[in-house]
Protein backbone atom coordinates (compact mmCIF):
# COMPACT_ATOMS: atom_id res chain seq x y z
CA UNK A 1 10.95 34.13 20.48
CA UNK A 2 7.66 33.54 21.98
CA UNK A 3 7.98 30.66 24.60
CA UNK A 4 5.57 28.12 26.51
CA UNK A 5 6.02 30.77 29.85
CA UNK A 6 4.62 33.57 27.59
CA UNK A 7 1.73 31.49 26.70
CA UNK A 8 1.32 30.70 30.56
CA UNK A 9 1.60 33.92 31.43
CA UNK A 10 -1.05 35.17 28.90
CA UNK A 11 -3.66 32.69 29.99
CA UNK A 12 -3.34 32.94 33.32
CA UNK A 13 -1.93 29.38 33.72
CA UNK A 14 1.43 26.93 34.40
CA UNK A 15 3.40 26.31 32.06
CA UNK A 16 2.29 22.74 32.94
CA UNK A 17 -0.84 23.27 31.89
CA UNK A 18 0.47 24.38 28.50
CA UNK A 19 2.55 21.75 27.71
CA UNK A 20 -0.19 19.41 28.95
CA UNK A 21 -3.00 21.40 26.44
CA UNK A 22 -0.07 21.14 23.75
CA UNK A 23 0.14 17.18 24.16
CA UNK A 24 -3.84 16.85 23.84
CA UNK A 25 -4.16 15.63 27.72
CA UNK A 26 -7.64 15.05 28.30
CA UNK A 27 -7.62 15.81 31.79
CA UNK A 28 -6.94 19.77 30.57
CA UNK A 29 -11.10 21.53 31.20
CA UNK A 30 -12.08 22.55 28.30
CA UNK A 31 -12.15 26.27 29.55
CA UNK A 32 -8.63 26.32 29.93
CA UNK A 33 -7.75 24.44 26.52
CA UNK A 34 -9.78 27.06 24.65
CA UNK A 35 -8.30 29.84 26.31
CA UNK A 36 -4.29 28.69 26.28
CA UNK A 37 -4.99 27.85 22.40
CA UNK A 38 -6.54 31.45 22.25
CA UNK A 39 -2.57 32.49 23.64
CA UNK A 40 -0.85 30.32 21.46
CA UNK A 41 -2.67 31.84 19.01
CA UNK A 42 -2.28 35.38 19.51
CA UNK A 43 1.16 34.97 20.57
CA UNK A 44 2.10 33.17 17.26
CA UNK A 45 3.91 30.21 19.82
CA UNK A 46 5.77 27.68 18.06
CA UNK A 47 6.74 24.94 20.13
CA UNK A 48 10.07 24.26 20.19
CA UNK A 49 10.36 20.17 19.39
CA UNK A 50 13.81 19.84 20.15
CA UNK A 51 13.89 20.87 23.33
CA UNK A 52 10.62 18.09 23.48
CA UNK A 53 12.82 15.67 21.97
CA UNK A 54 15.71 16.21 24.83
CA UNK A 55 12.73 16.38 27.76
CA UNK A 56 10.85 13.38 26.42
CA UNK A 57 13.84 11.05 24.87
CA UNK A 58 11.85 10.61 21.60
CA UNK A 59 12.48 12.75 18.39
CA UNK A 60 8.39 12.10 17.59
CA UNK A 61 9.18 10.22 14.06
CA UNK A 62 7.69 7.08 12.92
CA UNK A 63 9.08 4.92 10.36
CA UNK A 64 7.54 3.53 7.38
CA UNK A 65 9.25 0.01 5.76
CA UNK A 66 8.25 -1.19 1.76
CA UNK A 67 9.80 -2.97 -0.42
CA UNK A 68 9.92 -0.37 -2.76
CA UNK A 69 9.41 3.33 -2.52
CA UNK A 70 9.73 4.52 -5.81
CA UNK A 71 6.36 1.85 -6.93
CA UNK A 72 3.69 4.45 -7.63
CA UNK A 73 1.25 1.79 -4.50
CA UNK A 74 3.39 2.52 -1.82
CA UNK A 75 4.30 5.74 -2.78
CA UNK A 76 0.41 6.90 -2.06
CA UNK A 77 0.63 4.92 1.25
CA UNK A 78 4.05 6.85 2.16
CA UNK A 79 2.06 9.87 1.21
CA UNK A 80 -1.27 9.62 2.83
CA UNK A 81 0.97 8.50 6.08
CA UNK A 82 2.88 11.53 6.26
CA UNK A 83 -0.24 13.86 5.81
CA UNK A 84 -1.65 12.19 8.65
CA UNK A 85 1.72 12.48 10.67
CA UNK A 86 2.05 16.14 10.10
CA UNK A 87 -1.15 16.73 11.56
CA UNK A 88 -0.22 14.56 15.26
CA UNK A 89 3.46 16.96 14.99
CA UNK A 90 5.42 13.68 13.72
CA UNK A 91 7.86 13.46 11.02
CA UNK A 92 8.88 10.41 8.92
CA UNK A 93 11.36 8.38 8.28
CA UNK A 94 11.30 6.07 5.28
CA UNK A 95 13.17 2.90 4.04
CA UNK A 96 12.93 0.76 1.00
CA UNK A 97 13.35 -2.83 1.86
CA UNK A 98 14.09 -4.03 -1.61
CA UNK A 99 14.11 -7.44 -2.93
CA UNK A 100 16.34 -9.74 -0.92
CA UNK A 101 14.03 -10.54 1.97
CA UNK A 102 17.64 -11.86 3.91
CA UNK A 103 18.11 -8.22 4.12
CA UNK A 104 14.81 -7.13 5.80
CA UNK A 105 15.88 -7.75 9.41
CA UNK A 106 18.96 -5.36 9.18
CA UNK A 107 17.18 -2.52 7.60
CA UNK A 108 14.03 -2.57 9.48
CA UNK A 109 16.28 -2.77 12.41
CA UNK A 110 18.97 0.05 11.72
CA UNK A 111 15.52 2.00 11.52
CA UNK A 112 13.96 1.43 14.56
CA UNK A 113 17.35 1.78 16.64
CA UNK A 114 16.96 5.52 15.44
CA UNK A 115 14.26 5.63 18.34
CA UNK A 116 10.85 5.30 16.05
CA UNK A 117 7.71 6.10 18.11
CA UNK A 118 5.53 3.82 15.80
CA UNK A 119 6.76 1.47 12.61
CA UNK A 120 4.49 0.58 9.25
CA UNK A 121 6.07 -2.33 7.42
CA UNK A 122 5.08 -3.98 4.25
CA UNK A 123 7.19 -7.10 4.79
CA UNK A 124 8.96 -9.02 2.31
CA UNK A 125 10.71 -12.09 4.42
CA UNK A 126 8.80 -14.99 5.67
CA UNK A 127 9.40 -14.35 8.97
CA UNK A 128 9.21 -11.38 11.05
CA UNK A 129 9.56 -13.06 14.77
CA UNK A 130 12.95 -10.68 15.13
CA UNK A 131 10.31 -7.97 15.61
CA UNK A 132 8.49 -9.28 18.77
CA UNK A 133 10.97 -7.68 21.27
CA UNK A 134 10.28 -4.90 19.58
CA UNK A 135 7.00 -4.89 20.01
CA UNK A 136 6.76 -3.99 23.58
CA UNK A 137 8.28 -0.87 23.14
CA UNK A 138 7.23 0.43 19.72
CA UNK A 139 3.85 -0.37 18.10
CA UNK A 140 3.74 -2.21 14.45
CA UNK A 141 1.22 -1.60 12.14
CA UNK A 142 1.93 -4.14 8.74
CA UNK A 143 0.22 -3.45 5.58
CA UNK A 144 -0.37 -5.42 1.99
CA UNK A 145 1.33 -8.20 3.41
CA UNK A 146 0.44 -10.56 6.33
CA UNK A 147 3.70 -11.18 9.07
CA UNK A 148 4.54 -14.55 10.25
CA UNK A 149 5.23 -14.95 13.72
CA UNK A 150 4.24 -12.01 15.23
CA UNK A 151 0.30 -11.19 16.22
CA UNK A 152 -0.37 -7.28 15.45
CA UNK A 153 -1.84 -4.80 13.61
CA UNK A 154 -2.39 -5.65 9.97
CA UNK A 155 -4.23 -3.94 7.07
CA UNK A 156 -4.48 -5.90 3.66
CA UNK A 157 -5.99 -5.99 0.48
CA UNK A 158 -8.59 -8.98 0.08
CA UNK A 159 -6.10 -10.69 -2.46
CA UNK A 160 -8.07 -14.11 -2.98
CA UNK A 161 -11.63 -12.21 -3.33
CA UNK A 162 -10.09 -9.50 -5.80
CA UNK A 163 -8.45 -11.97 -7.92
CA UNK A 164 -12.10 -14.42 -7.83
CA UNK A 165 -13.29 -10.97 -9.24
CA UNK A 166 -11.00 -10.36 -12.09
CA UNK A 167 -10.92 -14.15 -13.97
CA UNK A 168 -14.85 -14.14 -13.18
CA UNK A 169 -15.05 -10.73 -14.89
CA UNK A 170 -12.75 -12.33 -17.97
CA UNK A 171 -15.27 -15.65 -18.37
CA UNK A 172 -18.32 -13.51 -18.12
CA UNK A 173 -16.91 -11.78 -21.24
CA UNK A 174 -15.92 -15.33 -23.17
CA UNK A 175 -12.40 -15.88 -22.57
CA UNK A 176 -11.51 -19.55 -21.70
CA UNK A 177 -7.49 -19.58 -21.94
CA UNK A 178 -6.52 -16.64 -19.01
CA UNK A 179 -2.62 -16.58 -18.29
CA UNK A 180 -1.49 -15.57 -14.91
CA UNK A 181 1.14 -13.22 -14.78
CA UNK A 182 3.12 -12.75 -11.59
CA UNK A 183 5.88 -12.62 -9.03
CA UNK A 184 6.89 -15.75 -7.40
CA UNK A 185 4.64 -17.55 -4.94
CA UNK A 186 7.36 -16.70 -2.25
CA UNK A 187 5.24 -13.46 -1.94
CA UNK A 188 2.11 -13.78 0.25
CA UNK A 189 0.10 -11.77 -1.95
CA UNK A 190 0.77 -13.38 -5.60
CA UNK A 191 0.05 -16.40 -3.75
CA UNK A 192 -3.53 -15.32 -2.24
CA UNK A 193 -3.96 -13.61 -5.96
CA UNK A 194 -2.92 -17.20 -7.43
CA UNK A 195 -5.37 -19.19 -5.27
CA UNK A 196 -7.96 -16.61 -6.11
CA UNK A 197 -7.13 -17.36 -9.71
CA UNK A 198 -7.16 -21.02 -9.19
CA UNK A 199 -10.73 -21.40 -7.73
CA UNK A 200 -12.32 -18.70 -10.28
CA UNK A 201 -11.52 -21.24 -12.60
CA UNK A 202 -12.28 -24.40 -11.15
CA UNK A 203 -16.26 -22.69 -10.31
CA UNK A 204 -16.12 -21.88 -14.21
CA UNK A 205 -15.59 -25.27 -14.82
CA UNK A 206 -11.97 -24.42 -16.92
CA UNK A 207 -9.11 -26.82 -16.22
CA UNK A 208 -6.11 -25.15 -14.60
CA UNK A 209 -3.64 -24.80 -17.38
CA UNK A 210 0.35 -25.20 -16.02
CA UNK A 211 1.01 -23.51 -19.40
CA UNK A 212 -0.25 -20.53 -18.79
CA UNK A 213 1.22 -19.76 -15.27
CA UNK A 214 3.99 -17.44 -15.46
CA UNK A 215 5.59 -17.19 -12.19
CA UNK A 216 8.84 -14.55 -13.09
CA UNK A 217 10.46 -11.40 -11.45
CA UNK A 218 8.63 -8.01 -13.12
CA UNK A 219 11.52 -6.87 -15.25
CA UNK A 220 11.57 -10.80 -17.10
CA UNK A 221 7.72 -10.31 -17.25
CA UNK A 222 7.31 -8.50 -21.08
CA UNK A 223 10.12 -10.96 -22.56
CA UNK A 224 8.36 -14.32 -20.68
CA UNK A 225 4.96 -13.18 -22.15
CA UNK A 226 6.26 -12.60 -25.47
CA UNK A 227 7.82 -16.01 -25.61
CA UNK A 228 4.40 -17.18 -24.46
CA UNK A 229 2.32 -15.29 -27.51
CA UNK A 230 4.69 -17.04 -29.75
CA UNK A 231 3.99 -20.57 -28.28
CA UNK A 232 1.13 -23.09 -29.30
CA UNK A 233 -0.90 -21.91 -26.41
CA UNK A 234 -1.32 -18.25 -26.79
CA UNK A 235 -3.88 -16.69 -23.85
CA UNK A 236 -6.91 -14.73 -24.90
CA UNK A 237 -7.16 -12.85 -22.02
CA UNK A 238 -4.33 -12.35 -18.98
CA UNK A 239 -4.57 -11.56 -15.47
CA UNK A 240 -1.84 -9.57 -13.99
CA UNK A 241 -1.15 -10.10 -10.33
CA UNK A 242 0.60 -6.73 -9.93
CA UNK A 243 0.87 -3.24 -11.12
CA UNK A 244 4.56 -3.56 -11.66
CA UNK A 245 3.97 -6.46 -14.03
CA UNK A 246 1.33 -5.07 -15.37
CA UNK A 247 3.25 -1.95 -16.80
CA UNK A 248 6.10 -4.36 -17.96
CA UNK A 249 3.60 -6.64 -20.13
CA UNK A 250 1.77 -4.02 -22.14
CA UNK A 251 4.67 -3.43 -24.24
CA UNK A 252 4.63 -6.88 -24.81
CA UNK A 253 0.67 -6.87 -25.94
CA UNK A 254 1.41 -3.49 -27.68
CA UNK A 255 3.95 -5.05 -29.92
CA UNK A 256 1.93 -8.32 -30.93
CA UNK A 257 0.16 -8.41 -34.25
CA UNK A 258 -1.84 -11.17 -34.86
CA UNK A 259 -3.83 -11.45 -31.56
CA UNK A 260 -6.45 -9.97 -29.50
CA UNK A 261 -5.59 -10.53 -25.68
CA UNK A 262 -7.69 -8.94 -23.07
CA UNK A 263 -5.87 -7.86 -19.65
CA UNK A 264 -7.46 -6.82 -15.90
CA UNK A 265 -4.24 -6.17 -13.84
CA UNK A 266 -4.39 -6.18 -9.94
CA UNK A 267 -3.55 -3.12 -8.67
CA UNK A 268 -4.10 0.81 -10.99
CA UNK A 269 -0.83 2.12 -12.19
CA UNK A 270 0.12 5.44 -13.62
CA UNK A 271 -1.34 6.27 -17.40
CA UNK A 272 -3.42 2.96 -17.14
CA UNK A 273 -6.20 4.60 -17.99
CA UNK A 274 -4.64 6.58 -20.55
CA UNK A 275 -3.52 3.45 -22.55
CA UNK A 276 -5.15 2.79 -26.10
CA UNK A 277 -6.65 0.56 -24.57
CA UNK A 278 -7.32 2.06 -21.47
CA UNK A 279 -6.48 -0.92 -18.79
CA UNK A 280 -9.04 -2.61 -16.50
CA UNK A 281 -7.93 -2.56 -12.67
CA UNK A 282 -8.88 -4.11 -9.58
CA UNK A 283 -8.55 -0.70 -7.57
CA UNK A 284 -6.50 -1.54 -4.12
CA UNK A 285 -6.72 2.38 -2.91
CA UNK A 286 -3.28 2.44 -1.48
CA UNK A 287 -4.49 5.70 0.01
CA UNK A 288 -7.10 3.83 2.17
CA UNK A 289 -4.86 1.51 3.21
CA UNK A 290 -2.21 4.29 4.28
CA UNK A 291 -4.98 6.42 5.83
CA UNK A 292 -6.27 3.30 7.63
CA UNK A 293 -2.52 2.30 9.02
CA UNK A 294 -1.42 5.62 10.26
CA UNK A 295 -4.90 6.01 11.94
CA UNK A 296 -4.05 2.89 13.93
CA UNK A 297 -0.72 3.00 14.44
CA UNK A 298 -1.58 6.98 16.49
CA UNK A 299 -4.04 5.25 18.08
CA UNK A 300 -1.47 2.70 19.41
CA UNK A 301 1.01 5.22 20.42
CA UNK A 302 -2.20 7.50 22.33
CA UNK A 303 -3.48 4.87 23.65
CA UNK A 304 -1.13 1.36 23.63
CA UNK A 305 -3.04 -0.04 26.19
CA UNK A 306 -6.36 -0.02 24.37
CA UNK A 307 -7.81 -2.91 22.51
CA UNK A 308 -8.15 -2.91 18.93
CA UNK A 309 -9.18 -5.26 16.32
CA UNK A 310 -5.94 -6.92 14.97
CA UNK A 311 -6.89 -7.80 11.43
CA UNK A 312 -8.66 -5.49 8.96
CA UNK A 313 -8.90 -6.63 5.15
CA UNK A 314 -9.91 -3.99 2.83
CA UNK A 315 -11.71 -4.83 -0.45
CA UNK A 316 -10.51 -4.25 -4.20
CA UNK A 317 -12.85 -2.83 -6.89
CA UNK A 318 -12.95 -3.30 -10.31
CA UNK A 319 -12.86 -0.33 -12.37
CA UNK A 320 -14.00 -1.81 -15.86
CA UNK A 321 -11.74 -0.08 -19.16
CA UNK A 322 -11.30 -1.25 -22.97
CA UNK A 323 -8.81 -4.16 -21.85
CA UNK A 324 -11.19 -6.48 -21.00
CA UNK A 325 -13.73 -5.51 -23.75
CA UNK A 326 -14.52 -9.00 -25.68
CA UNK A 327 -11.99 -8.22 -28.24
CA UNK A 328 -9.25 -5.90 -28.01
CA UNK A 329 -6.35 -4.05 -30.03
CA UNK A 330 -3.42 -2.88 -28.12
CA UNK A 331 -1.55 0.38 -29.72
CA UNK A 332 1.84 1.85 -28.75
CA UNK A 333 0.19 5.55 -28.64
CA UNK A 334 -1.63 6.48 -25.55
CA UNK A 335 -5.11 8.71 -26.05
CA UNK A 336 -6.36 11.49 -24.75
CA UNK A 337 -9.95 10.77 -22.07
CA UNK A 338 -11.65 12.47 -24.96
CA UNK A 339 -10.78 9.71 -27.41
CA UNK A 340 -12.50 6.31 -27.81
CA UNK A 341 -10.23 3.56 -27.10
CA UNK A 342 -9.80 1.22 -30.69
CA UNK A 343 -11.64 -2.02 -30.63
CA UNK A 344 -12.35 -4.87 -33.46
């Protein structure tokens, strides 16, 4: 096995001055990087990142904290993070937080005890002061969600703005009556996407309606929407706070009969636009936002000293599909791109 005295020895250098090139010092000329990469190179050199662990008392992981890893959103982010980790030589470790934000502390905890260089979080308690001792030790970059007391990194989704976008888009096209469709206003983000909502309305001139607020877990989301579409006040067009609602309620629109209901749902989801109709989304890019936290939280572990800007909110797009089309019938097959999407 090739080791880091090999290299030395083949460029003419320490073994210092290996490890240092290996590490990215910038103090290394560039000379002597170029010519102890052409070694490593030729030599096939592997580093050996146990024995780094032992030497440096850090086992180069960083953690990454959502509610829910299996959600097709934080999946990309997971994704996208790891890419970028591979690249630095970091692995990941990765924890769903679930629903009972009680619970958060201990989990995010038990991770970080396993000596994390760096931790993403999407949090899902109202407070996340527990992590300020951490935060001298191990940088925290939060995503989708903002933390209460704690100052740090933080990359969102502009919540309020997207959601402005999405009713505004449904009264440009006629509708009046828009339901809102979401989890409870415990989470930060239904609640920006609710006030968003709110004020789309009011500058339309449409009364809020108290009626058509439904405030309910995802999985009671189809069977609270169908008991709505049997009511007096059935919507003609619905705004979806999340993507996991989203794909619970279209069975629900797929099975009514009598009714035309448009729907723009916050947040893409898989086969959305393979529906009949195809659904219109307010794009978050979960990539971007994953990309854009594991930039910053390297940064932070290259450079913790250096000053960065704390808050970064990333904007939504809407990507317009047969869902909010003025009048719309919703079908239990899906369609092929090829196909036009049924409308009456």
């Amino acid at each position: 096995m090739t080791t880091m005295h090999d290299v030395a020895l083949r460029a003419g250098v320490s073994a210092k001055t290996v490890s240092r090139v290996f590490n990215n010092d910038p103090h290394v000329s560039k000379a002597t990087r170029e010519r102890v990469e052409v070694a490593m190179k030729e030599l096939n050199f592997i580093p050996n990142m146990l024995a780094r662990t032992f030497r440096e008392g850090r086992a180069s992981v960083v953690g990454i904290a959502v509610p829910d890893i299996a959600d097709s959103f934080f999946a990309s982010i997971i994704r996208e993070v790891d890419q970028i980790a591979q690249t630095k030589g970091y692995s990941i470790a990765v924890t769903s937080l679930g629903d009972e934000p009680s619970r958060e502390q201990v989990i995010v905890e038990t991770l970080l005890h396993r000596q994390m260089d760096g931790l993403i979080i999407a949090p899902i308690s109202s407070d996340q002061g527990y992590l300020k001792k951490w935060l001298e030790r191990v940088p925290l970059v939060f995503i989708d969600r903002e933390p209460q007391n704690i100052a740090a990194d933080l990359f969102i989704e502009d919540d309020e703005g997207g959601a402005i976008t999405a009713v505004a888009h449904l009264v440009e096209r006629g509708h009046q009556a828009i339901a809102f469709v979401g989890d409870s206003e415990n989470v930060i983000t239904t609640r920006r996407r609710l006030e968003g909502y709110r004020e789309a309305l009011a500058t339309a001139g449409i009364p809020f309606d108290d009626d058509l607020l439904l405030l309910v877990p995802p999985e009671e989301a189809s069977e609270r929407l169908g008991e709505l579409l049997r009511s007096s006040k059935i919507p003609s067009a619905i705004f979806s706070s999340n993507s996991r609602t989203s794909i619970e309620i279209v069975p629900a629109l797929q099975r009514l009969k009598r009714a035309n209901i448009a729907l723009v749902s916050f947040g893409d989801f898989p086969m959305a636009s393979a529906l009949n109709p195809s659904v219109t989304v307010l794009d978050q890019d979960p990539a971007q936002l994953g990309r854009a936290a594991a930039v910053r939280l390297f940064a932070r572990i290259d450079s913790p000293s250096k000053r960065f800007k704390r808050r970064t909110v990333l904007g939504v797009n809407l990507i317009e599909r047969a869902s909010s089309t003025s009048r719309v019938k919703w079908h239990s097959s899906t369609r092929s791109d090829g196909d036009a999407p049924e409308v009456s």
